[in-house]
N, C-alpha and C. Protein backbone atom coordinates (compact mmCIF):
# COMPACT_ATOMS: atom_id res chain seq x y z
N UNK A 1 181.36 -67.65 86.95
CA UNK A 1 181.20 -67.06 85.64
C UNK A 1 180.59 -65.67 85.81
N UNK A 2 180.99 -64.45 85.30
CA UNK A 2 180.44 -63.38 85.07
C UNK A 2 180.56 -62.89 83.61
N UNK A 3 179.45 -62.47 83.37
CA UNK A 3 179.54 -61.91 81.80
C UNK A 3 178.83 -59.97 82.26
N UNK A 4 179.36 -59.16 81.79
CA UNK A 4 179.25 -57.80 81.61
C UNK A 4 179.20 -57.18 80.41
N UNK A 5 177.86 -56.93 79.65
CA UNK A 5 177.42 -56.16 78.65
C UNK A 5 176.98 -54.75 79.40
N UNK A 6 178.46 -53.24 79.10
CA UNK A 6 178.46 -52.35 79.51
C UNK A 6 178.82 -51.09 78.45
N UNK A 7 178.39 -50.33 78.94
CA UNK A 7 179.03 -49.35 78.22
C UNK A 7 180.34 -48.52 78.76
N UNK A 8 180.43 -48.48 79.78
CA UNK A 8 181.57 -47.79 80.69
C UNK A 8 182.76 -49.01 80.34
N UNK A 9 183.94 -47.71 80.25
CA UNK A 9 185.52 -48.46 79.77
C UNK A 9 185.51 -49.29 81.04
N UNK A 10 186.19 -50.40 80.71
CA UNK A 10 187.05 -51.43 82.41
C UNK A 10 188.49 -51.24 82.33
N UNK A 11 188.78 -51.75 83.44
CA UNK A 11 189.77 -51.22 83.90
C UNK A 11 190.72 -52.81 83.81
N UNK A 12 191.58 -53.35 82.85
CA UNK A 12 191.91 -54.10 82.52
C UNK A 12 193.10 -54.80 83.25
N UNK A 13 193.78 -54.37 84.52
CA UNK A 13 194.63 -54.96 85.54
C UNK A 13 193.55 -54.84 86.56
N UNK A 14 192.21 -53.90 86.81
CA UNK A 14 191.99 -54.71 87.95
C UNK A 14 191.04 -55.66 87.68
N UNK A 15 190.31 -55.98 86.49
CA UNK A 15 189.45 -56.93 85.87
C UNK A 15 190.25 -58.51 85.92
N UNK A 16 191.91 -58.41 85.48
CA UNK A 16 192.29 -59.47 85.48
C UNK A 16 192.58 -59.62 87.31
N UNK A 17 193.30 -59.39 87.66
CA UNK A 17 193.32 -59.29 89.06
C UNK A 17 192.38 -59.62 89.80
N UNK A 18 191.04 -59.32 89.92
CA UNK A 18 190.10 -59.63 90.55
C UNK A 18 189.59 -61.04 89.83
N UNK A 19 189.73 -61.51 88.77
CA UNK A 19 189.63 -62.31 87.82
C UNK A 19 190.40 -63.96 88.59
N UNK A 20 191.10 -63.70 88.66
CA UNK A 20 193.01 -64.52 89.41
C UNK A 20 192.43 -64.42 90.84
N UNK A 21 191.99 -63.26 91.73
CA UNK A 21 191.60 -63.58 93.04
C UNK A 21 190.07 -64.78 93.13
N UNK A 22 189.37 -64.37 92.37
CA UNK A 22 188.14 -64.93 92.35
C UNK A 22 188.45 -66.52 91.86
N UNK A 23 189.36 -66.88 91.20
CA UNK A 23 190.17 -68.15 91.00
C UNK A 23 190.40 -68.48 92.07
N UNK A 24 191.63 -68.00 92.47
CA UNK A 24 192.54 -68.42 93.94
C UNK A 24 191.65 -68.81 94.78
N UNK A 25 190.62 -68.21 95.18
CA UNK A 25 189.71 -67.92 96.42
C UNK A 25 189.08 -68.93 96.34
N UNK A 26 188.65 -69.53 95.20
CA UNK A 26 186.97 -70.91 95.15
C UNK A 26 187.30 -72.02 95.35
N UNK A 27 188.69 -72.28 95.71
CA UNK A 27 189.26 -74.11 96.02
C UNK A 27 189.38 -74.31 94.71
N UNK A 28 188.79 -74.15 93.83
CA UNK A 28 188.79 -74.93 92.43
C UNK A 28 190.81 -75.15 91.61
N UNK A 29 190.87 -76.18 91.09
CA UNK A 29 192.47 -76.32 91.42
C UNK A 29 192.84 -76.24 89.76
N UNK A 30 192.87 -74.62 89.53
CA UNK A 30 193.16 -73.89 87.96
C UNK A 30 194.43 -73.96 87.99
N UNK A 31 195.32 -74.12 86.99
CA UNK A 31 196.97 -74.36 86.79
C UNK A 31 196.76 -73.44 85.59
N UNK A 32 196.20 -72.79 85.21
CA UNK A 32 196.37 -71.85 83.89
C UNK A 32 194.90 -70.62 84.15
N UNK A 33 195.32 -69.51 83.54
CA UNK A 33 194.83 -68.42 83.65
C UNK A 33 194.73 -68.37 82.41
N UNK A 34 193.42 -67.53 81.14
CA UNK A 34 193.73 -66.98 80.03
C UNK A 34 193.13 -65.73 79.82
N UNK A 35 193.93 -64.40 79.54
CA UNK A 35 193.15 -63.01 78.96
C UNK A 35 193.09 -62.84 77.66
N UNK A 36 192.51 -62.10 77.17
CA UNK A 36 192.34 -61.91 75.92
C UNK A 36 191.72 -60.30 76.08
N UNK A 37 192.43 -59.37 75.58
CA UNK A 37 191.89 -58.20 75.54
C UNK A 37 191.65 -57.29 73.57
N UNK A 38 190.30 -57.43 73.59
CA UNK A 38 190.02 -57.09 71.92
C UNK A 38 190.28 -55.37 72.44
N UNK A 39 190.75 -54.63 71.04
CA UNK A 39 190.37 -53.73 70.87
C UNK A 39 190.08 -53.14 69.47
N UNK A 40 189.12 -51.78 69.66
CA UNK A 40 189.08 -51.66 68.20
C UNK A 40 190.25 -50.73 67.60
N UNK A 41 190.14 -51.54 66.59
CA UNK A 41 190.77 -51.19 65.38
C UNK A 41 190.51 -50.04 64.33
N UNK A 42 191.14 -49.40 63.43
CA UNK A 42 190.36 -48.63 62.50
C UNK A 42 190.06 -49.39 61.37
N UNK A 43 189.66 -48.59 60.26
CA UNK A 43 189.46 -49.15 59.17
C UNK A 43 190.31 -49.32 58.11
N UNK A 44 190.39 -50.25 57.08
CA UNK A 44 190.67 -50.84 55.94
C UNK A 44 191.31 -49.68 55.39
N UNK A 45 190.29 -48.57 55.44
CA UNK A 45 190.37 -47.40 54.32
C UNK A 45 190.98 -46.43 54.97
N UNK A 46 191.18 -46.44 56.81
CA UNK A 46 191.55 -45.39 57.23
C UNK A 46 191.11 -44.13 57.54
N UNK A 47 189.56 -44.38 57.22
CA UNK A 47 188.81 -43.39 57.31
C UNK A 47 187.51 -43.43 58.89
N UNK A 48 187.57 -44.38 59.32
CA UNK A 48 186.91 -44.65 60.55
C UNK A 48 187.41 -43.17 61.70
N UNK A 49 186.02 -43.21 62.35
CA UNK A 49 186.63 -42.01 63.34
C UNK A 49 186.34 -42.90 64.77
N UNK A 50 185.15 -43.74 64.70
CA UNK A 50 184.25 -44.76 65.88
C UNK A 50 183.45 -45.46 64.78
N UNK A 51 183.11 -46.29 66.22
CA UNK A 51 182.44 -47.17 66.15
C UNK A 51 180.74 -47.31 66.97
N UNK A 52 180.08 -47.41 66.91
CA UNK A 52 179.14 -47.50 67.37
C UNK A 52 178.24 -49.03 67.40
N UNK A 53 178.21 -49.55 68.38
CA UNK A 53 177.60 -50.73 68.53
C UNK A 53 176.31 -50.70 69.71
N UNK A 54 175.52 -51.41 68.81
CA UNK A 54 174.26 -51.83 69.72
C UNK A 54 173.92 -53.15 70.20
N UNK A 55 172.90 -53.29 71.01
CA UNK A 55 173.00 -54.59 71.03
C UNK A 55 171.44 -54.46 71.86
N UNK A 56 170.64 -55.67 72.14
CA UNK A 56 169.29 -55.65 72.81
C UNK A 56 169.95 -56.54 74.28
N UNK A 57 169.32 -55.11 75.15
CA UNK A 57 169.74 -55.65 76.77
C UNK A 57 168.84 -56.63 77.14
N UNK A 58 169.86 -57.56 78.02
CA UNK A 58 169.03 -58.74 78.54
C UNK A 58 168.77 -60.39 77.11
N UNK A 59 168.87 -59.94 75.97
CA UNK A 59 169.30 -60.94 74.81
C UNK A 59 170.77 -61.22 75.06
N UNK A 60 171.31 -60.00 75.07
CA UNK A 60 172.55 -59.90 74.47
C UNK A 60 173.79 -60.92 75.21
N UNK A 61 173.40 -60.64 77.07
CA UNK A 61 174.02 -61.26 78.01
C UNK A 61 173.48 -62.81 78.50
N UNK A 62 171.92 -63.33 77.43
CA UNK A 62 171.91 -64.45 78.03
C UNK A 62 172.22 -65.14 77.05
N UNK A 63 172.48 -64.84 75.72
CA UNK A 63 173.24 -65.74 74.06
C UNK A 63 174.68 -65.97 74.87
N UNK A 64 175.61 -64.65 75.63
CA UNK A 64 176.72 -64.40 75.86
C UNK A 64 177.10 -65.64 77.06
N UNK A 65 175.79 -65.80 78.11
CA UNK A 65 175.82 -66.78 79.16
C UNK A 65 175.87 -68.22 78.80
N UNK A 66 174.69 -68.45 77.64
CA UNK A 66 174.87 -69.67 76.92
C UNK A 66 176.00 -70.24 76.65
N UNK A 67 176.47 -69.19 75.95
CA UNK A 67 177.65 -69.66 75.36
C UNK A 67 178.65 -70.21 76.01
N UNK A 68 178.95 -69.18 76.84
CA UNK A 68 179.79 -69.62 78.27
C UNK A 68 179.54 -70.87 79.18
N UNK A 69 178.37 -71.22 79.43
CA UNK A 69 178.56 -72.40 79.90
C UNK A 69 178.58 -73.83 78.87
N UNK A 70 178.70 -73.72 77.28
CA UNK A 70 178.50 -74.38 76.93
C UNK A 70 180.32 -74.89 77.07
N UNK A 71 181.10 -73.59 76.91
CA UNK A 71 182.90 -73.37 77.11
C UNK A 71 182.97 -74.05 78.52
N UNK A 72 182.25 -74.10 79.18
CA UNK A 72 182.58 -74.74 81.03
C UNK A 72 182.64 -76.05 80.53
N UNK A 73 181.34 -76.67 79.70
CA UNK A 73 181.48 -78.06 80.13
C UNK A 73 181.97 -78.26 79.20
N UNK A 74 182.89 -78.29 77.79
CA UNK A 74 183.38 -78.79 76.88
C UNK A 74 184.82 -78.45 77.18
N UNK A 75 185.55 -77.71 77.87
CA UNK A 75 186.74 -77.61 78.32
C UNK A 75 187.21 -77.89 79.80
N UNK A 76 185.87 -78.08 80.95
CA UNK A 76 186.43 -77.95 82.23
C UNK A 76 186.75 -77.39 82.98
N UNK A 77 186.02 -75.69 82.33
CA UNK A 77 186.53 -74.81 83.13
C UNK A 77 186.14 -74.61 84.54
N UNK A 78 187.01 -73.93 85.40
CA UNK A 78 187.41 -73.79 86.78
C UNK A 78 186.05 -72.31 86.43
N UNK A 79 186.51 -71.20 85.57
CA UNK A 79 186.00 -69.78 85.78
C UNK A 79 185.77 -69.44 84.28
N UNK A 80 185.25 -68.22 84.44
CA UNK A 80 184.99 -67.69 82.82
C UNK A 80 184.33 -66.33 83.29
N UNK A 81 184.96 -65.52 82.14
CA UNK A 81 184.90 -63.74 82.43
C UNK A 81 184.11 -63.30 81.05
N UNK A 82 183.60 -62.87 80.86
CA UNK A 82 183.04 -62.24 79.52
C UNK A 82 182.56 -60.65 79.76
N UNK A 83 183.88 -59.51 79.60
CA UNK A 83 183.09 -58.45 79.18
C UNK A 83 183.04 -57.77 77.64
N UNK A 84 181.96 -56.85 77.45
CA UNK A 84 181.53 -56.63 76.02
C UNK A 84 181.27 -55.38 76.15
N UNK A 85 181.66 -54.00 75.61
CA UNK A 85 181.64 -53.00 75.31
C UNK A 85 180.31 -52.15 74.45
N UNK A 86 179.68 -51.79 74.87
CA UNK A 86 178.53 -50.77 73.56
C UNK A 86 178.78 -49.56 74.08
N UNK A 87 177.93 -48.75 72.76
CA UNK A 87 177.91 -47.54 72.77
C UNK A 87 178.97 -46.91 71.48
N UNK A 88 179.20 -45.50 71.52
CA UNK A 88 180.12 -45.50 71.33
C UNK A 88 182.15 -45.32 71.08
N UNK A 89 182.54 -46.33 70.47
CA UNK A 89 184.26 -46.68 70.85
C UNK A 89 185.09 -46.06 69.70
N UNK A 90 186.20 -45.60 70.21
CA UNK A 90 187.18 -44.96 69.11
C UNK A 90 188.26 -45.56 69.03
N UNK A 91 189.09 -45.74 67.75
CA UNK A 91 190.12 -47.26 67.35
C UNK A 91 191.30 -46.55 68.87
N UNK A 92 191.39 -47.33 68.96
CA UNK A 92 192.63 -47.64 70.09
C UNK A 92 191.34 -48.02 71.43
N UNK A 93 190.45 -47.81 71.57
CA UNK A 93 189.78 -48.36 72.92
C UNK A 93 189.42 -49.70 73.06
N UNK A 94 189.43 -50.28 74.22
CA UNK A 94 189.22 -51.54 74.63
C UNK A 94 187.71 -52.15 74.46
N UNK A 95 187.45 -52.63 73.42
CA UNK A 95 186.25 -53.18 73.37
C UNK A 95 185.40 -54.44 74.12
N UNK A 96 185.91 -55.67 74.38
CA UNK A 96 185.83 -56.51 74.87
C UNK A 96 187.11 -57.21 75.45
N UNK A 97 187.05 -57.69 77.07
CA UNK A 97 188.07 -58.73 77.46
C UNK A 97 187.14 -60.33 77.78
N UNK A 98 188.13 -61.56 77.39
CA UNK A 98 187.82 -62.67 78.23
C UNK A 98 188.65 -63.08 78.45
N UNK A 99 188.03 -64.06 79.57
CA UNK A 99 189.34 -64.52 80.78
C UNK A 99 188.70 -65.67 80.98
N UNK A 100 189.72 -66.74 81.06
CA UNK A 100 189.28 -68.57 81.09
C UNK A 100 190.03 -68.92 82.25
N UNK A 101 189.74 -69.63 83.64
CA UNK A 101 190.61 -70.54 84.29
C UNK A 101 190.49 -71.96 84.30
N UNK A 102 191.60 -72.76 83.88
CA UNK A 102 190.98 -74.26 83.48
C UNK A 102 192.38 -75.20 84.28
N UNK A 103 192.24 -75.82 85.13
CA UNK A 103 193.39 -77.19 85.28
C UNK A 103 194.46 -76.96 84.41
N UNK A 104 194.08 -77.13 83.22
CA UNK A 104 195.22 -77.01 82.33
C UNK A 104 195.62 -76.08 80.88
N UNK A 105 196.42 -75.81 80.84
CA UNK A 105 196.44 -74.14 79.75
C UNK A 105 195.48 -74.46 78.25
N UNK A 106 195.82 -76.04 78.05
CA UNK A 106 195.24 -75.99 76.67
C UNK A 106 193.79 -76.17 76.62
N UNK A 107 192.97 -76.48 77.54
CA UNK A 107 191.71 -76.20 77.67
C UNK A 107 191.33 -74.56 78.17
N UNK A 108 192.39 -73.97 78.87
CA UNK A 108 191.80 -72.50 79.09
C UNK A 108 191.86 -71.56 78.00
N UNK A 109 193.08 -71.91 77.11
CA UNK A 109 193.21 -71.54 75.61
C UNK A 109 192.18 -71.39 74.86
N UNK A 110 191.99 -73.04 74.31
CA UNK A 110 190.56 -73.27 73.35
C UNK A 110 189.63 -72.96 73.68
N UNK A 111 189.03 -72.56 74.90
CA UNK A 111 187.91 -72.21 75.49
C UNK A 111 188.10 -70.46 75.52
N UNK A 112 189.16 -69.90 75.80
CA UNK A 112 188.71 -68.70 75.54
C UNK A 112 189.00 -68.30 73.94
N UNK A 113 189.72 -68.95 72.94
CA UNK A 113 189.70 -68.65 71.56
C UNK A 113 188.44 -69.36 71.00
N UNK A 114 187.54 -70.09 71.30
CA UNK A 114 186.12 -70.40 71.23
C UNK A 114 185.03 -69.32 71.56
N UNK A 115 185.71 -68.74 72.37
CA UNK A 115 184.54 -67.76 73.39
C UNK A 115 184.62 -66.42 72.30
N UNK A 116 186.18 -65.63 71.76
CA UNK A 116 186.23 -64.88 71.16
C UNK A 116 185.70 -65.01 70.02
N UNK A 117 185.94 -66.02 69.20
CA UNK A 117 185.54 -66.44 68.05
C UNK A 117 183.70 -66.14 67.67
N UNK A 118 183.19 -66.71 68.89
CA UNK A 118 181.78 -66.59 69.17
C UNK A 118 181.30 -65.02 68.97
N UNK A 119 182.24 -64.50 70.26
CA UNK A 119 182.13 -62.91 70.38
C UNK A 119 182.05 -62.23 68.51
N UNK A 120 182.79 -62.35 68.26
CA UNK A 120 183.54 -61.78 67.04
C UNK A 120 182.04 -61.85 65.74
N UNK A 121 181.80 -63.28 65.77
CA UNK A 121 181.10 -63.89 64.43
C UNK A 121 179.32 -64.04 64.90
N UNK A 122 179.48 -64.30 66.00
CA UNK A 122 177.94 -64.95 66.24
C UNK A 122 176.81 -63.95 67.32
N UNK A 123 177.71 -63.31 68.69
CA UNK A 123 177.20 -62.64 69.62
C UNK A 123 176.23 -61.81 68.89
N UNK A 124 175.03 -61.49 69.59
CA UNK A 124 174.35 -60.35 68.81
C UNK A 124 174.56 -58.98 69.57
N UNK A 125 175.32 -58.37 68.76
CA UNK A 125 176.25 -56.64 68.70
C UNK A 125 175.42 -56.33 67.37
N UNK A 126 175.24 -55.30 66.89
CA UNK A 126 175.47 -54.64 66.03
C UNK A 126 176.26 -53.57 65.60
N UNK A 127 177.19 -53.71 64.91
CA UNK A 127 178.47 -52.39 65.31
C UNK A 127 178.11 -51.54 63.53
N UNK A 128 178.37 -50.54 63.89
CA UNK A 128 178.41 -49.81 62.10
C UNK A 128 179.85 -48.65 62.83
N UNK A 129 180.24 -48.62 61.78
CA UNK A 129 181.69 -48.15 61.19
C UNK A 129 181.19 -46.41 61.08
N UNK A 130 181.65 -45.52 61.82
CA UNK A 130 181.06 -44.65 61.20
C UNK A 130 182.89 -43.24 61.13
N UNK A 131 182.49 -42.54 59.65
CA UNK A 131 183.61 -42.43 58.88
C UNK A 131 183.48 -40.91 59.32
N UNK A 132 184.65 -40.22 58.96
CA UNK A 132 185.00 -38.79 58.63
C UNK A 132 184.08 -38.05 58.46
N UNK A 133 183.62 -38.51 57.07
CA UNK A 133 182.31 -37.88 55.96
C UNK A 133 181.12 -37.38 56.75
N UNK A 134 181.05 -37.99 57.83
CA UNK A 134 179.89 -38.32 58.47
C UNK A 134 178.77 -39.47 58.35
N UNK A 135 179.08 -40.22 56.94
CA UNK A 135 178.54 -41.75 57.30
C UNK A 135 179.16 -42.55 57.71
N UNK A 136 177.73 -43.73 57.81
CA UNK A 136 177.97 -44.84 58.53
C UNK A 136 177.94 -46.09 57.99
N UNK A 137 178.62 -47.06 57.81
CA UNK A 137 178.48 -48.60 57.57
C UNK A 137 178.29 -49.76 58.14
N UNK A 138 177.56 -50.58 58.47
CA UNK A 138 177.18 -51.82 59.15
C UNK A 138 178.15 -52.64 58.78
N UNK A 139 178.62 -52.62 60.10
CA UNK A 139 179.86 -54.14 59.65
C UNK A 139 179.19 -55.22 59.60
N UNK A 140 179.49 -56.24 58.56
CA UNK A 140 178.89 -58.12 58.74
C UNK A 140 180.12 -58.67 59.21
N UNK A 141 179.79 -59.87 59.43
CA UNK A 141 180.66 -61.06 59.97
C UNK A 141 181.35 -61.10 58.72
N UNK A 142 182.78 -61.38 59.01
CA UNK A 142 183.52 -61.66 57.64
C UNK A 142 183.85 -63.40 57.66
N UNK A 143 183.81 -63.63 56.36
CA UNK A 143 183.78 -64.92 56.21
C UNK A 143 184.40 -65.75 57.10
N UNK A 144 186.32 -64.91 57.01
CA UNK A 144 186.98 -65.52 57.87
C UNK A 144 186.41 -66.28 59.24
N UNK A 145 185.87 -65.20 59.81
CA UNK A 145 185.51 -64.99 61.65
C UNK A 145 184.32 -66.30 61.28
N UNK A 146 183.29 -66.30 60.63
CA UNK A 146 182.49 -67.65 60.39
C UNK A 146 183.38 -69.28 60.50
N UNK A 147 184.58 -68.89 59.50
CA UNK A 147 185.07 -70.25 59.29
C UNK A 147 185.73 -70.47 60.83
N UNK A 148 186.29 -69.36 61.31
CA UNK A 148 186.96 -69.68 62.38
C UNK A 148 185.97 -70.37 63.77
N UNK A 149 184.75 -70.13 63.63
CA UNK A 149 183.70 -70.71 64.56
C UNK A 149 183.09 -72.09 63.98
N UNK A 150 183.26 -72.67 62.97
CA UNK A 150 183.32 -73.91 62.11
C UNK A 150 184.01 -74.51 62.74
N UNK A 151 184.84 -74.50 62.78
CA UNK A 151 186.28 -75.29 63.48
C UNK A 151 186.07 -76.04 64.72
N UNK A 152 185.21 -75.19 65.56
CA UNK A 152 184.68 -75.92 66.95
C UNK A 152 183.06 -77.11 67.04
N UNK A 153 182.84 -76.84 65.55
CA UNK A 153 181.31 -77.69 65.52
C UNK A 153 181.80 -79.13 65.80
């Protein structure tokens, strides 16, 4: 398991790649690989220029670790990748990737759409929206992203 709360962009073929070697390499006997690469988006209104997210170092990556091993033992996973982006990101950049290796696809699935879900609604980030004008808005969790982490209680 590695989790990476960074500010520097990754490099997303050799993250998975090294991801798949670090699989291959441990004996562990994974039949499914899963990526998931977030990026941001703009805004609603179209007026977003970045994003700016914070987060408290050393909280941030052991909520993120928790979490992750709670995804090991409720799915079986073989591996688990968690990186997370701060600072700040402009819509088209890569904000966060995760990567699941599990025996079988539908546990590497649910475990990394568990992991995002988490990311998305629960991780502690603080991101604010900041516009054209020159202000800024604090994004909340939208209901949706809550209900969607319901689903796994």
């Amino acid at each position: 398991m590695r989790i990476a709360v960074q500010k520097d962009a990754f490099d997303l073929g050799e993250e998975s790649q090294r991801f798949a070697s670090d699989v291959a390499t441990s004996g562990v006997n994974a039949g499914a690989l899963v990526t998931f690469t977030g990026v941001v988006r703009g805004s609603e209104k179209g007026d977003m220029v970045a994003m700016e997210i914070e987060h408290y170092p050393g909280m941030t990556e052991r909520a993120i670790e928790t979490i992750t091993q709670e995804a090991q033992q409720r799915w079986s996973l073989a591996d688990a990748l968690v990186i997370h982006r701060h600072g700040r990101l402009v819509p088209g950049e890569q904000i966060m990737m995760v990567a699941t290796a599990a025996r079988h696809r539908s546990d590497a699935f649910e475990a990394a759409e568990y992991l995002m879900d988490y990311l998305k609604s629960r991780a502690p980030f603080w991101k604010k929206e900041l516009t054209q004008d020159g202000t800024g808005n604090w994004v909340e969790a939208k209901h949706s992203d809550e209900e969607a982490l319901t689903r796994w209680d």
